[in-house]
Protein backbone atom coordinates (compact mmCIF):
# COMPACT_ATOMS: atom_id res chain seq x y z
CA UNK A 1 64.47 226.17 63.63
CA UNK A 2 62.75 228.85 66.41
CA UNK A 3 59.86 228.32 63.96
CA UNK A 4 59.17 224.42 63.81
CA UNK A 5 60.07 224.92 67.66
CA UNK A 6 56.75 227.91 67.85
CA UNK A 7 54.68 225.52 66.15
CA UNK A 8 55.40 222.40 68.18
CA UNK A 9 55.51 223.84 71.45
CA UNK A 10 53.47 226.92 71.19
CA UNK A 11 50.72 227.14 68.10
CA UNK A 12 49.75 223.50 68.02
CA UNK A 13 49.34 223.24 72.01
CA UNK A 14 47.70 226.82 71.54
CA UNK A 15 44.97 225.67 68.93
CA UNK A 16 43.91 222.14 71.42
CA UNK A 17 43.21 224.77 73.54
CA UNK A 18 40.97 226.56 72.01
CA UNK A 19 39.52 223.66 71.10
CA UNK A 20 39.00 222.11 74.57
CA UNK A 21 37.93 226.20 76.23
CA UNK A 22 36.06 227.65 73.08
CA UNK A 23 35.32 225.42 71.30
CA UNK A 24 33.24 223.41 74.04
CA UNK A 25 32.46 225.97 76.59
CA UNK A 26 31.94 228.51 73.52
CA UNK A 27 33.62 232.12 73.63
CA UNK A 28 33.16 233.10 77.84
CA UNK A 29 36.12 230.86 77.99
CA UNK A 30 38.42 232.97 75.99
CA UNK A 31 40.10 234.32 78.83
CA UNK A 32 41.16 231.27 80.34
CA UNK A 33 42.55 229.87 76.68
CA UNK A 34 44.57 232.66 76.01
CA UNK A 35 46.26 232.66 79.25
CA UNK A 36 46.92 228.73 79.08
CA UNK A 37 48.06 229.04 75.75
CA UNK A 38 50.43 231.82 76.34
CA UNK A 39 51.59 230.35 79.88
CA UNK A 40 52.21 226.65 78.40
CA UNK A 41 55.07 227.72 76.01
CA UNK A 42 56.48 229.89 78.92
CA UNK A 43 56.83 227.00 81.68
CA UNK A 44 58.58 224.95 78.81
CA UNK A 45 61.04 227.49 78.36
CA UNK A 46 61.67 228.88 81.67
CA UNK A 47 60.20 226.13 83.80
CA UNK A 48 57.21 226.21 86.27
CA UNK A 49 57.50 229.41 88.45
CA UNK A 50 57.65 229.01 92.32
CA UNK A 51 54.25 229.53 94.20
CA UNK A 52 52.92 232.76 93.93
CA UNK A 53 53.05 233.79 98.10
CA UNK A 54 56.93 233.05 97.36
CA UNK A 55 57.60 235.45 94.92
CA UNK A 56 59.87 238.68 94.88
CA UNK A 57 57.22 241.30 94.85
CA UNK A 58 60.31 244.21 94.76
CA UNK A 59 63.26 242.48 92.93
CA UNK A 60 62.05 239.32 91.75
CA UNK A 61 62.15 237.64 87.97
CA UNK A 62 59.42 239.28 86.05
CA UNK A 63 58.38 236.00 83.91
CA UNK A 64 57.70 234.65 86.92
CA UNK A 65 55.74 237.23 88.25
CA UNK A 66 54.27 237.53 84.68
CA UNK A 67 53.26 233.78 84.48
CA UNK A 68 50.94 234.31 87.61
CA UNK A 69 49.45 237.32 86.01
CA UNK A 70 48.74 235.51 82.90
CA UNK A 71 46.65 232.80 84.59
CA UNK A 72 45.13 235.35 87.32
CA UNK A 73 43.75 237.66 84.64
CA UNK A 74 42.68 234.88 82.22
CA UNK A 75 40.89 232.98 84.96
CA UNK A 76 39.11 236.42 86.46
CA UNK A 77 38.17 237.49 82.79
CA UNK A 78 36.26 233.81 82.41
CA UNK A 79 34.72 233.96 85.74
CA UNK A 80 33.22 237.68 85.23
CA UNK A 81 32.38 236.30 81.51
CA UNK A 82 30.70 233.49 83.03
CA UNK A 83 28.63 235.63 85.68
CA UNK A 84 30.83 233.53 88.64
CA UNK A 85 31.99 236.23 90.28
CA UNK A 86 30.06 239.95 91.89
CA UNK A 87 30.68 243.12 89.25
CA UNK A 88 32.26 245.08 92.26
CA UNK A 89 34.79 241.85 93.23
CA UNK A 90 35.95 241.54 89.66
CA UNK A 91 35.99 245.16 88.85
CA UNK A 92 38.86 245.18 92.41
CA UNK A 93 40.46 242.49 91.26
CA UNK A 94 41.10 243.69 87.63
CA UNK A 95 42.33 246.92 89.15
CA UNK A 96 45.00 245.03 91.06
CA UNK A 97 45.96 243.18 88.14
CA UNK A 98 46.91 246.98 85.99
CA UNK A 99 48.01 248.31 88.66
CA UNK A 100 50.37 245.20 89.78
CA UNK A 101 51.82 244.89 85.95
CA UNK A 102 54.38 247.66 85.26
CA UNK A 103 55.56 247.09 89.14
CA UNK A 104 56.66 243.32 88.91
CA UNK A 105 57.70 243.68 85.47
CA UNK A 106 59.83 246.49 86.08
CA UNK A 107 61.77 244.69 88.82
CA UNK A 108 65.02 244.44 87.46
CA UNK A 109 65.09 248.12 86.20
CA UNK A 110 63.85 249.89 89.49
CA UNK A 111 66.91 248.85 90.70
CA UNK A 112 68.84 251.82 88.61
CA UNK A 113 66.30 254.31 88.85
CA UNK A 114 66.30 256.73 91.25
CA UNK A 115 63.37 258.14 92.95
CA UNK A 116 62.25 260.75 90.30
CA UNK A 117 62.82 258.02 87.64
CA UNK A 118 61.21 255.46 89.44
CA UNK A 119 57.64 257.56 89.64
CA UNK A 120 58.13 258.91 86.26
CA UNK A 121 58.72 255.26 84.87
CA UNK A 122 55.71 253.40 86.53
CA UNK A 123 53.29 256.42 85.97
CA UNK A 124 53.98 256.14 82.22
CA UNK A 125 53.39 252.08 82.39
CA UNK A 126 50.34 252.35 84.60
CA UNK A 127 48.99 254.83 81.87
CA UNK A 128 49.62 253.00 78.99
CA UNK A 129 48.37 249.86 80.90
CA UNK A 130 45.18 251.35 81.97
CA UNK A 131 44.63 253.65 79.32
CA UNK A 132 44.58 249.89 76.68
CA UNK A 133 42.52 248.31 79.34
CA UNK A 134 39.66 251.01 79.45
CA UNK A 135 39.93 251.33 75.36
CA UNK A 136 39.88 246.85 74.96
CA UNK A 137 36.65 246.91 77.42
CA UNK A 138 35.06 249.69 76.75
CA UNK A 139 35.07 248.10 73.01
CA UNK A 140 34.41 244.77 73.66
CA UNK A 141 31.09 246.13 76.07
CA UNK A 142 30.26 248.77 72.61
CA UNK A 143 30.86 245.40 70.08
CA UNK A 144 30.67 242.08 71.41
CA UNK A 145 31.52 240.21 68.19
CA UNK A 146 34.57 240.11 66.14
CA UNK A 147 35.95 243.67 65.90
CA UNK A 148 38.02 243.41 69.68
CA UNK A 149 39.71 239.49 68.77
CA UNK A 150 40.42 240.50 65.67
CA UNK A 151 41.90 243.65 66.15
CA UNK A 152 43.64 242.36 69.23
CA UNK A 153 44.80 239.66 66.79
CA UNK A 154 46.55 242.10 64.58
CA UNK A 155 48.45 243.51 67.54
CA UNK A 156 49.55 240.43 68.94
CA UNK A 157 50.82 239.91 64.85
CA UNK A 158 52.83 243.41 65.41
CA UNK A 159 53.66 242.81 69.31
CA UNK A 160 55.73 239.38 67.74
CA UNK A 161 57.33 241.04 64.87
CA UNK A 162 58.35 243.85 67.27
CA UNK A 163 60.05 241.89 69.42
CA UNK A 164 61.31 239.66 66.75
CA UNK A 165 63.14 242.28 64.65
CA UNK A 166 64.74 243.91 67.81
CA UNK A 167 65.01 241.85 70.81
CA UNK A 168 66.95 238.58 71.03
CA UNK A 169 66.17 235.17 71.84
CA UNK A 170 62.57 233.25 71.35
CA UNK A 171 60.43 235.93 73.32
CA UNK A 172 58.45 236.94 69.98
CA UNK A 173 57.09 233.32 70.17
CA UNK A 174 54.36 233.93 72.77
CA UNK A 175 52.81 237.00 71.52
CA UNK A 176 52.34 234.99 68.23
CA UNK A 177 50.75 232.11 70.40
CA UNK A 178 48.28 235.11 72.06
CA UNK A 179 47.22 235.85 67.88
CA UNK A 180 46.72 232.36 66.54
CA UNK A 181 44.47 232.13 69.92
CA UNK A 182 42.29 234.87 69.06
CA UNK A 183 42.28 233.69 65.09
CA UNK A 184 41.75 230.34 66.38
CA UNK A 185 39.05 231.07 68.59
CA UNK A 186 37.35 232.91 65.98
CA UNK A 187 37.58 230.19 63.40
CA UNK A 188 36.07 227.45 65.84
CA UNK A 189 32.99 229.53 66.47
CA UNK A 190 32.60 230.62 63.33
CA UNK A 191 29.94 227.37 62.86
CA UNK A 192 28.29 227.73 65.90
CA UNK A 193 26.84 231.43 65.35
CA UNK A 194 28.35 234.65 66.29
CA UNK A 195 31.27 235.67 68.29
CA UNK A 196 30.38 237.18 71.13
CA UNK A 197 33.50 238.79 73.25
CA UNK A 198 32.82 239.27 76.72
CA UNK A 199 34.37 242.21 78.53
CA UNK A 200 36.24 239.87 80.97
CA UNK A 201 38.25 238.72 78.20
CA UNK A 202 39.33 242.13 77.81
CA UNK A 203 41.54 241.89 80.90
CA UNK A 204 43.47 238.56 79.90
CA UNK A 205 44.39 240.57 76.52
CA UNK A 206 45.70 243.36 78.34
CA UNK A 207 47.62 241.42 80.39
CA UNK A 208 49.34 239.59 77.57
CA UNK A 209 49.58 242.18 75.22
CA UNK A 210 51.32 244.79 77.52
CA UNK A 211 53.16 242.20 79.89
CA UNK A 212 54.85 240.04 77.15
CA UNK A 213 56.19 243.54 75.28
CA UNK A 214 57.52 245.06 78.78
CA UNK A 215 58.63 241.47 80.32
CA UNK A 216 62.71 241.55 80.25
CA UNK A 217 63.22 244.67 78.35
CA UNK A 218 65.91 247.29 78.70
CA UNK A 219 65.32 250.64 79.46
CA UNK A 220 66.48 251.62 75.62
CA UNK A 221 64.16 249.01 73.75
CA UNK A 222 61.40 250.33 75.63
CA UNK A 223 61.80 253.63 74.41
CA UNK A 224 61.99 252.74 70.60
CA UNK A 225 59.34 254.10 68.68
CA UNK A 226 58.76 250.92 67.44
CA UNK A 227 57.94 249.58 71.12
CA UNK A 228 55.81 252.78 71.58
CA UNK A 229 54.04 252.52 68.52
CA UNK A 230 52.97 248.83 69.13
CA UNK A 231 51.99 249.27 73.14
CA UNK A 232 49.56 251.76 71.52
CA UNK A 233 48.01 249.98 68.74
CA UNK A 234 44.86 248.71 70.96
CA UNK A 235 44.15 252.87 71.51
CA UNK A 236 42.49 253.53 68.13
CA UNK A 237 39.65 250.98 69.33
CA UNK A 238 38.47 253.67 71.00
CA UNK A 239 36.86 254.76 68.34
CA UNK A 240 34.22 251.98 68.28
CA UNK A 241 33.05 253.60 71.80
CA UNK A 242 32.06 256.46 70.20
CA UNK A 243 28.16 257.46 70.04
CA UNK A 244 27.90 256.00 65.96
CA UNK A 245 24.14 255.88 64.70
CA UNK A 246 23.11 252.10 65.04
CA UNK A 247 23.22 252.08 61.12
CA UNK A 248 26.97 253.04 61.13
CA UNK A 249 28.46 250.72 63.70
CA UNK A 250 29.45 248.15 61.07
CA UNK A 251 31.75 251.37 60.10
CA UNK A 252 32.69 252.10 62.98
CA UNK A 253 34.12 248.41 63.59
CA UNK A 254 35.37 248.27 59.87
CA UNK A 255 37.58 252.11 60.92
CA UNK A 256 38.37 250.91 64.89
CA UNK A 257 40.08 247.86 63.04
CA UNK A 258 41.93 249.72 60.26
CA UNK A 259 43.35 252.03 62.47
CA UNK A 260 44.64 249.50 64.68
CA UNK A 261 46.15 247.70 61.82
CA UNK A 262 47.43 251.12 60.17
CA UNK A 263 49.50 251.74 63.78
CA UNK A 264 50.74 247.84 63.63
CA UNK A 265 52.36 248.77 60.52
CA UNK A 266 53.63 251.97 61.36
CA UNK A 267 55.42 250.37 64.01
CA UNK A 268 56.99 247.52 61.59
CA UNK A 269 57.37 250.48 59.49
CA UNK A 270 59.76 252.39 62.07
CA UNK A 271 61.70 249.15 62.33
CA UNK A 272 63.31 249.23 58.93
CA UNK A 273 63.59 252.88 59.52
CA UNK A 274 65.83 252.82 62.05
């Protein structure tokens, strides 16, 4: 039943989307679609969020604070994408958005940590935030056509079988909005020429793919390897930023992609493991 309900509510709205944002405007709207599509599903569940100056910035829900981020990140990704916005303005602005994820999702967990746990906790999600952000940008400014949305595709695959096989309730549902997206969006350019993935679109990934794995989690699922291992999978990108020969970047893609993938499964691996 949580499956006709994904499709209904969450991959059909997803794919008009992409339709409407990539599909006219072509891929510099990517940002924007993913965050729509992942923020639709979310206001149907949990209802539309109050304003943003009314939020709980130290104790408040984190899917509400989450929603916001969603549709800040997605609409600064499009606007740097789209050359709307100054490279030092959006570079500030991105920087607020990593920085500002691991403390509003963390909300509800702060409250039992104590000072030493508290630093240790957000230093290790601002480092695993920032440390995916730098790898998804740096790759998407080193290949600009299908390795980073396919790739990123594959983790949001893992991210919702993650949460899926551990968590309960319908949360795996918008990660596996956030791949048919990028699938989506790859499929409905495919006819117009090739995919180019701007760096802005970078941020809305990040953003999704780190906020919807941390959003309402426990202290204990968080440290499962299997959470661990999927947070990570964007890292072995990094290889595509490497200094390859020009002849050998196809290979470079091809290995960036495979080791992503190889990590997914690892971490669906250390499920049935456990």
């Amino acid at each position: 039943m949580d499956v006709v309900q994904w499709i209904l509510w969450g991959a059909l709205p997803a794919m008009a989307v992409v339709m409407l944002f990539v599909g006219v405007g072509g891929p510099r709207w990517l940002g924007v679609a993913l965050a729509i599509s992942v923020c639709v599903p979310l206001a149907i569940e949990d209802g539309l969020p109050p304003w943003i100056w009314q939020l709980d910035l130290m104790t408040g829900p984190p899917r509400s604070a989450l929603w916001w981020l969603l549709l800040l990140g997605g609409a600064l990704g499009s606007a740097f994408d789209l050359g709307a916005l100054p490279r030092l303005v959006a570079r500030i602005m991105e920087v607020i958005c990593v920085i500002s994820l691991p403390w509003l999702l963390s909300a509800p967990l702060r409250a039992g940590w104590s000072v030493v746990g508290c630093a240790a906790g957000l230093t290790s999600g601002w480092i695993f935030v920032a440390a995916v952000w730098w790898v998804v940008r740096r790759s998407a400014k080193a290949r600009s056509g299908l390795t980073v949305p396919l790739a990123m595709a594959i983790v949001f695959g893992v991210d919702a079988w993650v949460v899926r096989a551990i968590t309960v309730g319908a949360d795996w549902q918008l990660p596996a909005v956030a791949a048919v997206v990028l699938v989506f969006a790859i499929v409905t350019m495919a006819w117009r020429g090739p995919f180019a993935c701007g760096r802005g679109a970078s941020l809305s990934m990040t953003l999704a793919h780190s906020g919807l794995l941390l959003c309402g989690r426990a202290e204990g699922e968080l440290a499962q390897l299997p959470f661990v291992l999927a947070w990570s999978a964007p890292l072995p990108l990094a290889l595509v930023t490497l200094p390859w020969p020009s002849r050998l970047r196809w290979l470079a893609a091809i290995c960036g992609v495979l080791a992503v993938a190889a990590v997914g499964a690892g971490a669906i691996r250390s499920i049935t493991m456990a």
